[in-house]
C-alpha atoms as a PDB file:
ATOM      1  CA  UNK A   1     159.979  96.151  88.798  1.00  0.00           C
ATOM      2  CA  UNK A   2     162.513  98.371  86.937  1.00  0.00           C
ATOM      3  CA  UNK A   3     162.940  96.432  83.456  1.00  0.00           C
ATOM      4  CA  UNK A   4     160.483  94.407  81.648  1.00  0.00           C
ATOM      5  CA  UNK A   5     161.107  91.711  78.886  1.00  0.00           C
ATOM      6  CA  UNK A   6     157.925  90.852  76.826  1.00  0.00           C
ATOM      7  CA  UNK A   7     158.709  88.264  74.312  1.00  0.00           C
ATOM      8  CA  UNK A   8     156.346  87.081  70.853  1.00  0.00           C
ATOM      9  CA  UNK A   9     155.252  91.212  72.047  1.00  0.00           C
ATOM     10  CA  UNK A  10     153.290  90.911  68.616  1.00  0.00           C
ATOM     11  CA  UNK A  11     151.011  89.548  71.102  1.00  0.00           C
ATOM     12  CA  UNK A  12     149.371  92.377  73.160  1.00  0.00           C
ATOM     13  CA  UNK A  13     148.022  90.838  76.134  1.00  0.00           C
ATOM     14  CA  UNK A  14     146.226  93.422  78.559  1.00  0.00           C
ATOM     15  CA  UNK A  15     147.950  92.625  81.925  1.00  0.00           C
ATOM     16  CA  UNK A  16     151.413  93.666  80.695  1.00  0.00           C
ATOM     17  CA  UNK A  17     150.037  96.255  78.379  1.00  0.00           C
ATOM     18  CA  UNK A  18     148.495  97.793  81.436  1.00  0.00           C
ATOM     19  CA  UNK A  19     151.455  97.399  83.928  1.00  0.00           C
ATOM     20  CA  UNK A  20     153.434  99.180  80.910  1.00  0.00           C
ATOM     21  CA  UNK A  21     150.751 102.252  80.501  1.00  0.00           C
ATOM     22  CA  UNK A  22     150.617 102.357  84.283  1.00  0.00           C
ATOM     23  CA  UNK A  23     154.347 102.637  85.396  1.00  0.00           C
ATOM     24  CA  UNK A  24     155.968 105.338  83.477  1.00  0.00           C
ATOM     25  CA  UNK A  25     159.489 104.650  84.953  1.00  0.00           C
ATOM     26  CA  UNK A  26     159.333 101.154  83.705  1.00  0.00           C
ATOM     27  CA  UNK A  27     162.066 100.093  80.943  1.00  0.00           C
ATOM     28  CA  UNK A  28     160.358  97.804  78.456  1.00  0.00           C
ATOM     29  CA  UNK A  29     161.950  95.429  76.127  1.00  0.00           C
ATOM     30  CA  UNK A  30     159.790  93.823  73.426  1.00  0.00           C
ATOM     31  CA  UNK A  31     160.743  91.247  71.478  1.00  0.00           C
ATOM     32  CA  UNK A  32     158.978  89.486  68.046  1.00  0.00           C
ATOM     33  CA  UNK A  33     159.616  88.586  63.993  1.00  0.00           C
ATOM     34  CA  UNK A  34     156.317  90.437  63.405  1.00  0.00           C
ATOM     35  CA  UNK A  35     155.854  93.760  64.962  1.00  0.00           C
ATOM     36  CA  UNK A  36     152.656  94.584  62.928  1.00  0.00           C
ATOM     37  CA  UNK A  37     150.346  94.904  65.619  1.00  0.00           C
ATOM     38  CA  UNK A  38     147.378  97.653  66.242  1.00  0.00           C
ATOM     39  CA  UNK A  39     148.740  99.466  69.075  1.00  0.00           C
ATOM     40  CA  UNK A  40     152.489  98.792  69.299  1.00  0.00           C
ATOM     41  CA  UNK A  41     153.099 102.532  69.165  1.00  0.00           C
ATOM     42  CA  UNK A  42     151.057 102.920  72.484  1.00  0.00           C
ATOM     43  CA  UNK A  43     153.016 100.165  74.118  1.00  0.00           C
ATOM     44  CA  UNK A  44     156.984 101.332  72.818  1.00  0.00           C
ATOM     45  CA  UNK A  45     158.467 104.389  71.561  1.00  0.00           C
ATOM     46  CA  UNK A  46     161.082 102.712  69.325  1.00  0.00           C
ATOM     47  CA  UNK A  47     161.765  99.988  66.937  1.00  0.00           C
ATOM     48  CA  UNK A  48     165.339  98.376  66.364  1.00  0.00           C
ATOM     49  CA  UNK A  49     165.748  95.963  63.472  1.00  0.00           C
ATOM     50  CA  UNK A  50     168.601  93.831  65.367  1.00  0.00           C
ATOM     51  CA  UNK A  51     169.602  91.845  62.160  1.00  0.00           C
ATOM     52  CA  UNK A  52     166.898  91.052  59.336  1.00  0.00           C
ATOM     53  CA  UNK A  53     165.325  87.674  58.447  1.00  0.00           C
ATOM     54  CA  UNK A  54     168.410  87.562  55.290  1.00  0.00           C
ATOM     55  CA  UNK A  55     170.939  88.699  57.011  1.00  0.00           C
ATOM     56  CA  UNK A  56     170.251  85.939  59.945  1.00  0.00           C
ATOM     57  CA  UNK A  57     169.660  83.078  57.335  1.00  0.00           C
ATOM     58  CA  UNK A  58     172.997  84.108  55.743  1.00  0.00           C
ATOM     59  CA  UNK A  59     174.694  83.924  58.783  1.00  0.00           C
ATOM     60  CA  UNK A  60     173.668  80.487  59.347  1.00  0.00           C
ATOM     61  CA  UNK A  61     171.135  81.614  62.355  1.00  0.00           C
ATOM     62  CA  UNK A  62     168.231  80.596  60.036  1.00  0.00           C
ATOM     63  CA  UNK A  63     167.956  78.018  57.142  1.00  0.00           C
ATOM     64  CA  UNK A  64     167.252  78.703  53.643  1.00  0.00           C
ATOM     65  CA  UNK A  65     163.769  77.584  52.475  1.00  0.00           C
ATOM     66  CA  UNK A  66     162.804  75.269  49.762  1.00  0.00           C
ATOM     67  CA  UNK A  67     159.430  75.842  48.677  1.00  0.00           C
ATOM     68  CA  UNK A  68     156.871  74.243  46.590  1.00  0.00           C
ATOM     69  CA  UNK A  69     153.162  76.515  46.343  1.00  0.00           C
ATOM     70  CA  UNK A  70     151.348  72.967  46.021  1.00  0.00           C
ATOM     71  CA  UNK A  71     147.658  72.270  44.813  1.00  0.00           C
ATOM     72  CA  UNK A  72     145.620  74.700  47.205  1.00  0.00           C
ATOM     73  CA  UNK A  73     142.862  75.121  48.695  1.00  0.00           C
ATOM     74  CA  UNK A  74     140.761  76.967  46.365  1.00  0.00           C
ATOM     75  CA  UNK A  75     138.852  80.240  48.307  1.00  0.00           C
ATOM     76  CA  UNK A  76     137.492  81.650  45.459  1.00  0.00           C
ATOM     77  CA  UNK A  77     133.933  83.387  46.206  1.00  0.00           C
ATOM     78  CA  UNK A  78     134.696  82.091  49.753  1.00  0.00           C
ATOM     79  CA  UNK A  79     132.913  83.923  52.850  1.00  0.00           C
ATOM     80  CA  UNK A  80     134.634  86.600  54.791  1.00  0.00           C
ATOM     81  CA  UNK A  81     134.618  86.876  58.974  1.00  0.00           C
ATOM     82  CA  UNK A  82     136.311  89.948  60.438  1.00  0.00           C
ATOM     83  CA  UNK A  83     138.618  89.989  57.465  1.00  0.00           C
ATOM     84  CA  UNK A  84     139.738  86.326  56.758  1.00  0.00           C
ATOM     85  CA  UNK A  85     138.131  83.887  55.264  1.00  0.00           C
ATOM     86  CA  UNK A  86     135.480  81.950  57.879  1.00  0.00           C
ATOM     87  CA  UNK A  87     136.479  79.015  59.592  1.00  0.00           C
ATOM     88  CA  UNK A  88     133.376  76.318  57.932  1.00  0.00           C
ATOM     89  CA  UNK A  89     134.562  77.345  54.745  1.00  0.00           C
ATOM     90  CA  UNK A  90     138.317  76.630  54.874  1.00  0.00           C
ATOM     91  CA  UNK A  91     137.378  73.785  57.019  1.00  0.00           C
ATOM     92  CA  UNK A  92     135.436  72.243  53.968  1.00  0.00           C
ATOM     93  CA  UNK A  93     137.387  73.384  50.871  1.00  0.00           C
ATOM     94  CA  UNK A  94     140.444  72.161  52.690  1.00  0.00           C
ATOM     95  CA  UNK A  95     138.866  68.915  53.170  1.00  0.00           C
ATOM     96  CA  UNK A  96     138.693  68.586  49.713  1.00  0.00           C
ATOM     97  CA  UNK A  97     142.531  68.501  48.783  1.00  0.00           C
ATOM     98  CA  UNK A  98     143.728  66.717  52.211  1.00  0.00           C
ATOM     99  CA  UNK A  99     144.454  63.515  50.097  1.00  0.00           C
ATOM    100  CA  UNK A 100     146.553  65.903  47.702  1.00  0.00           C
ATOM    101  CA  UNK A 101     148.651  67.184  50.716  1.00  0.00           C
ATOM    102  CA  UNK A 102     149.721  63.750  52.403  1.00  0.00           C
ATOM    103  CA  UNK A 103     150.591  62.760  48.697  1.00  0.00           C
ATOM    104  CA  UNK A 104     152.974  65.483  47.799  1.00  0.00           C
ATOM    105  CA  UNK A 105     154.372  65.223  51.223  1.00  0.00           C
ATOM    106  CA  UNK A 106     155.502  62.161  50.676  1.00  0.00           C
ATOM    107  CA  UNK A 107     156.934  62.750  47.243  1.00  0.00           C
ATOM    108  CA  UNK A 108     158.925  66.131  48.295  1.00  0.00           C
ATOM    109  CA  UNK A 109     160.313  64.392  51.467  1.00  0.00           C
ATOM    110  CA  UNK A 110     161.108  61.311  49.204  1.00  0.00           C
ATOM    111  CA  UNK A 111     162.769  63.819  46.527  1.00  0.00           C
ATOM    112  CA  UNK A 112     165.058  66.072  48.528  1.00  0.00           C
ATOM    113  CA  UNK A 113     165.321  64.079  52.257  1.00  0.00           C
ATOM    114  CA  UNK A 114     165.437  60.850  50.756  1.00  0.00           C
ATOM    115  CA  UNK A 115     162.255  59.863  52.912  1.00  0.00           C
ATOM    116  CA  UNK A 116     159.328  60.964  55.508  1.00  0.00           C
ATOM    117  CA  UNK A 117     160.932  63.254  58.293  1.00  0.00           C
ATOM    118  CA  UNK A 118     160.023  65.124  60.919  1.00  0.00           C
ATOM    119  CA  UNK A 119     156.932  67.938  60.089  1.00  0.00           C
ATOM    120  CA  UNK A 120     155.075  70.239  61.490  1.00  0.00           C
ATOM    121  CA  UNK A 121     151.581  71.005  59.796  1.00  0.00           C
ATOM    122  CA  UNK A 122     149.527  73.604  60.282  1.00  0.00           C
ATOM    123  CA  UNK A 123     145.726  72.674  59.136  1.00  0.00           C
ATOM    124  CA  UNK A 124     142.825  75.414  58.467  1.00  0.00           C
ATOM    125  CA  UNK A 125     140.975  73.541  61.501  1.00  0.00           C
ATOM    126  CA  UNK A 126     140.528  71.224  64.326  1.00  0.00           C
ATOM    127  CA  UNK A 127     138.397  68.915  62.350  1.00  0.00           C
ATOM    128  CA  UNK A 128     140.289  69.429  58.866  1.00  0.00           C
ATOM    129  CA  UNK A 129     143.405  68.453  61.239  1.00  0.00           C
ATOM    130  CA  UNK A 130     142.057  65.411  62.634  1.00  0.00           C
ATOM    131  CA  UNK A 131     141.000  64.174  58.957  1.00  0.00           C
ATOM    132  CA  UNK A 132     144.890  65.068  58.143  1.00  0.00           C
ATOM    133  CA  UNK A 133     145.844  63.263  61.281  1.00  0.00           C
ATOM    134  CA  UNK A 134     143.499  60.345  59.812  1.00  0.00           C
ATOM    135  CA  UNK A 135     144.455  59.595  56.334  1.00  0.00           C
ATOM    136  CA  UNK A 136     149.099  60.448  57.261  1.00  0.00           C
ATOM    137  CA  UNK A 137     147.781  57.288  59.816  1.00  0.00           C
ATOM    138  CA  UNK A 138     146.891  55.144  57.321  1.00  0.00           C
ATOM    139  CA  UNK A 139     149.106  55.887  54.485  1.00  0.00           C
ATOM    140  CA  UNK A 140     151.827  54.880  57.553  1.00  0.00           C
ATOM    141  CA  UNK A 141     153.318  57.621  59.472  1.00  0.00           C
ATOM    142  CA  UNK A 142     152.457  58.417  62.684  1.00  0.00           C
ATOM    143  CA  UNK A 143     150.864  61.705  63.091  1.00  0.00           C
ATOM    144  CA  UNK A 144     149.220  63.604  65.990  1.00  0.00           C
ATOM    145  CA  UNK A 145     147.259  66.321  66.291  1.00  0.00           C
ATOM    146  CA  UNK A 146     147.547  69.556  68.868  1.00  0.00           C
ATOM    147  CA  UNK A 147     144.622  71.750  69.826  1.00  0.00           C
ATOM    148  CA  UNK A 148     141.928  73.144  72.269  1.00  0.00           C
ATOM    149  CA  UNK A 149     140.204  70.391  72.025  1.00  0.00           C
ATOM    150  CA  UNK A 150     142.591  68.371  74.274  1.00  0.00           C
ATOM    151  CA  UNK A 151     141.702  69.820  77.313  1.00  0.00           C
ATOM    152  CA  UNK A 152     144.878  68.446  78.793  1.00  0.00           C
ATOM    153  CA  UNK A 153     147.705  69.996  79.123  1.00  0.00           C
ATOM    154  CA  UNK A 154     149.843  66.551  80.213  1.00  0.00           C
ATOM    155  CA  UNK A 155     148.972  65.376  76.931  1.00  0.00           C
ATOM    156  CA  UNK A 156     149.831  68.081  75.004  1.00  0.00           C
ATOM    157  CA  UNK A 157     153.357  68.158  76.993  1.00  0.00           C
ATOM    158  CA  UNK A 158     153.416  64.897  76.560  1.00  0.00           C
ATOM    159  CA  UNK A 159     153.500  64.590  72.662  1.00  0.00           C
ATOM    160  CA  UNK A 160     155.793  67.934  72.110  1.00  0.00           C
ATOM    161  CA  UNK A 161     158.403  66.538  74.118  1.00  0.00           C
ATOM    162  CA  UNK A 162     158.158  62.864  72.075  1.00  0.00           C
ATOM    163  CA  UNK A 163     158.177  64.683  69.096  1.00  0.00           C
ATOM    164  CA  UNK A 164     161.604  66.972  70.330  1.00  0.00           C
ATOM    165  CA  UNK A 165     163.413  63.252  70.707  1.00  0.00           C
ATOM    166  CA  UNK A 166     166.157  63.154  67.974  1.00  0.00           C
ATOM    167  CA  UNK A 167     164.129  59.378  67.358  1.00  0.00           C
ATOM    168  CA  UNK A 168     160.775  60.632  68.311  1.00  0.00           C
ATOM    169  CA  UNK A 169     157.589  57.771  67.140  1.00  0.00           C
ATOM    170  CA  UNK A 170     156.056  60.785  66.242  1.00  0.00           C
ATOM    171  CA  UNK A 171     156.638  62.127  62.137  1.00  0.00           C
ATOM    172  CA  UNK A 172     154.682  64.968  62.406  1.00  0.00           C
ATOM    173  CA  UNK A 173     152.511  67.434  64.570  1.00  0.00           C
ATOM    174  CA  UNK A 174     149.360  69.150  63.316  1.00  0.00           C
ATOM    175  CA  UNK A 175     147.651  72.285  64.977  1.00  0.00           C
ATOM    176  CA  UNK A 176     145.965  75.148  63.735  1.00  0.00           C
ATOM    177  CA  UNK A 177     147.461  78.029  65.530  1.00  0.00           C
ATOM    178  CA  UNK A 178     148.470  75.957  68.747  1.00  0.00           C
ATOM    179  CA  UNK A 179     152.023  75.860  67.233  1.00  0.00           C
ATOM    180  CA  UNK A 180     152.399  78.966  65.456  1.00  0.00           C
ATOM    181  CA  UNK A 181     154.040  80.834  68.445  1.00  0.00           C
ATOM    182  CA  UNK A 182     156.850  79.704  70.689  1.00  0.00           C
ATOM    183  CA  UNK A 183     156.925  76.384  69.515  1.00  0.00           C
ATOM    184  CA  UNK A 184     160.921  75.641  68.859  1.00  0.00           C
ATOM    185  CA  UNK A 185     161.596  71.927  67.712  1.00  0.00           C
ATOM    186  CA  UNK A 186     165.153  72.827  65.286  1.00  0.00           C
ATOM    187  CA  UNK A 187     165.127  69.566  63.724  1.00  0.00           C
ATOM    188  CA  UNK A 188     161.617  69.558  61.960  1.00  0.00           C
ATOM    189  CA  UNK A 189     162.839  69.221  58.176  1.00  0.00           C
ATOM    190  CA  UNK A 190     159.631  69.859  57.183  1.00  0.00           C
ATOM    191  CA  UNK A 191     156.453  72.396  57.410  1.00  0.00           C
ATOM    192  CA  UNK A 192     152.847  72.311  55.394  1.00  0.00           C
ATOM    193  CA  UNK A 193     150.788  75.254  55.228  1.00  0.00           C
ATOM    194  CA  UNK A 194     147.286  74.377  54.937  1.00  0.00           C
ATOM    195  CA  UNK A 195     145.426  77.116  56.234  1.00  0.00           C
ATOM    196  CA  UNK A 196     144.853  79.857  53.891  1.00  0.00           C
ATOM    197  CA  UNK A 197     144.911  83.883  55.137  1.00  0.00           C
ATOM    198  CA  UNK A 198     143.516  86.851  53.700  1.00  0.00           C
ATOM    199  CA  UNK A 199     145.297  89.409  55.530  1.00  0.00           C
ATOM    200  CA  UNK A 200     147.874  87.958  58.492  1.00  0.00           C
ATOM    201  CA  UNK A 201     151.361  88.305  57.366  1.00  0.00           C
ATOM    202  CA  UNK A 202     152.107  87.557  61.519  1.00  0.00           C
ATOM    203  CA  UNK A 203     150.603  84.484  60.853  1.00  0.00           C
ATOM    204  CA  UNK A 204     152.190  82.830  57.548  1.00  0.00           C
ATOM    205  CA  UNK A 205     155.601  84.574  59.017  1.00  0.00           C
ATOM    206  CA  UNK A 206     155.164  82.905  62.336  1.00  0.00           C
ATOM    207  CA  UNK A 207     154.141  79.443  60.804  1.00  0.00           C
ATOM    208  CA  UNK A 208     157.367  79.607  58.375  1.00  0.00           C
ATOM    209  CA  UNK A 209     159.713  80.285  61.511  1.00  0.00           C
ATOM    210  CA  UNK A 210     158.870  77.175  62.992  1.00  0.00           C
ATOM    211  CA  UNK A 211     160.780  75.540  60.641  1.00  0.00           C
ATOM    212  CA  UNK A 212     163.868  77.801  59.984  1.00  0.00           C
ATOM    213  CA  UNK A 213     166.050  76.736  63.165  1.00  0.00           C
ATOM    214  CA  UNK A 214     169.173  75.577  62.471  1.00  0.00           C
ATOM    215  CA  UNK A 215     170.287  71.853  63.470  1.00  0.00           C
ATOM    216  CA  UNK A 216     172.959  69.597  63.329  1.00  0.00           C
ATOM    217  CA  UNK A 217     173.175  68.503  59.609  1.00  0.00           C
ATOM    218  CA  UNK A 218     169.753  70.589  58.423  1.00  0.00           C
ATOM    219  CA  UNK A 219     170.946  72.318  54.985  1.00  0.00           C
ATOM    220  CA  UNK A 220     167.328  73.886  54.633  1.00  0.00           C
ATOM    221  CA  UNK A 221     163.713  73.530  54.932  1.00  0.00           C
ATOM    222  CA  UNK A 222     161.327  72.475  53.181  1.00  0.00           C
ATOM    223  CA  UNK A 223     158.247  73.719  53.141  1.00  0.00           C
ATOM    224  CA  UNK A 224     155.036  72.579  51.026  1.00  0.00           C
ATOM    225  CA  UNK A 225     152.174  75.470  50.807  1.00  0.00           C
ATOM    226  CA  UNK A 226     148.772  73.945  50.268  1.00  0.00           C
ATOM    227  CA  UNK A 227     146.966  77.448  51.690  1.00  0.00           C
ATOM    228  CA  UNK A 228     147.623  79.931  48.385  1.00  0.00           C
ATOM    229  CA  UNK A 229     149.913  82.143  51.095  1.00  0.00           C
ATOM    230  CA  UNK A 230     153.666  81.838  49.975  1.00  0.00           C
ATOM    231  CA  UNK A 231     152.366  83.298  46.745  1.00  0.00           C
ATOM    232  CA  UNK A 232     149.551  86.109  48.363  1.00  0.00           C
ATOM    233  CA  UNK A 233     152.536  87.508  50.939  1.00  0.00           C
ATOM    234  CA  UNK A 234     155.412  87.080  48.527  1.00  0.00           C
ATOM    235  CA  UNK A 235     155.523  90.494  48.227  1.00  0.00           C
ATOM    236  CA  UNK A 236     155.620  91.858  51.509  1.00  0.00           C
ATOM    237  CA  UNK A 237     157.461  89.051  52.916  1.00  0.00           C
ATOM    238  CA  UNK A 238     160.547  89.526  50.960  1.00  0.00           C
ATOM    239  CA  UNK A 239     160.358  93.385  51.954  1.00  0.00           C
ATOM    240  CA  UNK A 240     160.003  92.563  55.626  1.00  0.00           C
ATOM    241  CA  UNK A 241     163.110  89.561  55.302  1.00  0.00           C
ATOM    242  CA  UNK A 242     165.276  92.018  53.589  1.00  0.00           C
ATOM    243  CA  UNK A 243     164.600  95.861  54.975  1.00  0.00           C
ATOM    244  CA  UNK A 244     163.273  94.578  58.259  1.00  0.00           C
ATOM    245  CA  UNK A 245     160.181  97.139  59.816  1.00  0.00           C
ATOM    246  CA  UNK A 246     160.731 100.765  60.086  1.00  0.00           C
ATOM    247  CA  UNK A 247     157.974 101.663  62.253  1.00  0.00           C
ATOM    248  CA  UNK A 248     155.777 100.875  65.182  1.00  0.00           C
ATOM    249  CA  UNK A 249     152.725 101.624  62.540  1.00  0.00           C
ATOM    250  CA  UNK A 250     152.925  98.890  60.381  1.00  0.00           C
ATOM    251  CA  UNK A 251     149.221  97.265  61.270  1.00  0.00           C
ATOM    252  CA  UNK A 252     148.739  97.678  56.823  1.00  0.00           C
ATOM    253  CA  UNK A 253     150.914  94.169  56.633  1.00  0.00           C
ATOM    254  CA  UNK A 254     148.104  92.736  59.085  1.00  0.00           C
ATOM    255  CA  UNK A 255     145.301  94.840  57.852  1.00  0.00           C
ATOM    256  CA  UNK A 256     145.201  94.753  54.100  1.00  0.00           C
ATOM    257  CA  UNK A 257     143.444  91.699  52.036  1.00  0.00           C
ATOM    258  CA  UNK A 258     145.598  90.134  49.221  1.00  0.00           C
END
């Protein structure tokens, strides 16, 4: 092996971190939106800013966003694991305001797409996901859920490539993280951020790309933030969409609480 592609390279993953430490003749290409990473620096030597996030969306690679920071999940006082805030408690402050998010959803998809179309959500849990799942069910749309929990990965195949169908059954797909990466559906109209971060800009950059691909007739996105993030990254986000990253030592966008 003389040349080596790692794509979504954001994610280190220790067989291909060690084949690139251990062959020193290798050529290594990494690709990702997000190259914020602890040890990037030990992995490449340099960092090329192909085009920037702008520059792609005004060249029609990307869609423009339109953006509503919705009623959020409130994390106030909220407990802190290895940085973020825990799991139980976004799970049951998000619980709180699920009613809130299938409501606005259908107003802002009534508003600007003249009716429910095809979304992606991305809930602060399984469980909170499943109680999503629950109540888009019975206001009427057709919702399923992606996770761990499915322990089959037929399903899971199953229901991404239903919901790719230009007249999929399915109106949206809900995961926590299962989606965040990869995932590449152009004609979702529609994303909802419901889990709220502390500190990963990866994370609320990788969510928001799932629904930037351009598609036949798809003027923009929309994209309804129930998590408190649009607003906490605003700052760094724009900087990153419009300068691109400098440096292989940017683990402060990943590292520092907001």
């Amino acid at each position: 092996c003389k040349f080596l592609i790692v794509d979504e390279a954001h994610a280190v993953r220790q067989a291909p971190a060690d084949l690139i430490k251990g062959v020193h003749s290798l050529r290594v290409l990494g690709l990702t939106a997000t190259p914020f990473t602890k040890g990037l620096k030990d992995l490449y030597s340099n960092i090329v800013n192909v085009a920037t996030t702008d520059e792609l969306t005004d060249a029609g690679y990307l869609v423009p966003m339109k953006v509503y920071a919705a009623k959020a999940i409130d994390m106030a006082g909220a407990k802190v694991v290895a940085g973020e805030w825990s799991d139980k408690e976004v799970e049951t402050r998000g619980l709180q305001i699920v009613g809130d998010i299938v409501a606005e959803w259908i107003d802002k998809t009534n508003l600007h797409l003249g009716g429910p179309v095809k979304t992606i959500v991305f809930s602060a849990t399984v469980e909170h996901g499943a109680e999503l799942c629950r109540q888009f069910q019975e206001a009427g749309f057709n919702f399923q859920q992606v996770s761990y929990k499915d322990n089959n990965d037929d399903r899971r195949k199953e229901l991404i490539e239903e919901f790719s169908r230009a007249d999929s059954s399915i109106v949206g797909l809900v995961s926590c993280e299962a989606l965040s990466k990869g995932f590449d559906v152009p004609d979702v109209l529609c994303g909802i951020g419901a889990r709220p971060y502390r500190k990963s800009l990866s994370s609320h950059i990788q969510q928001i790309g799932r629904v930037l691909r351009p598609a036949p007739g798809k003027e923009f996105a929309l994209w309804l933030d129930h998590a408190g993030n649009y607003l906490r990254f605003l700052e760094d986000m724009t900087k990153v969409f419009r300068d691109g990253v400098q440096s292989l030592q940017q683990e402060s966008l990943d590292a520092k609480p907001r």
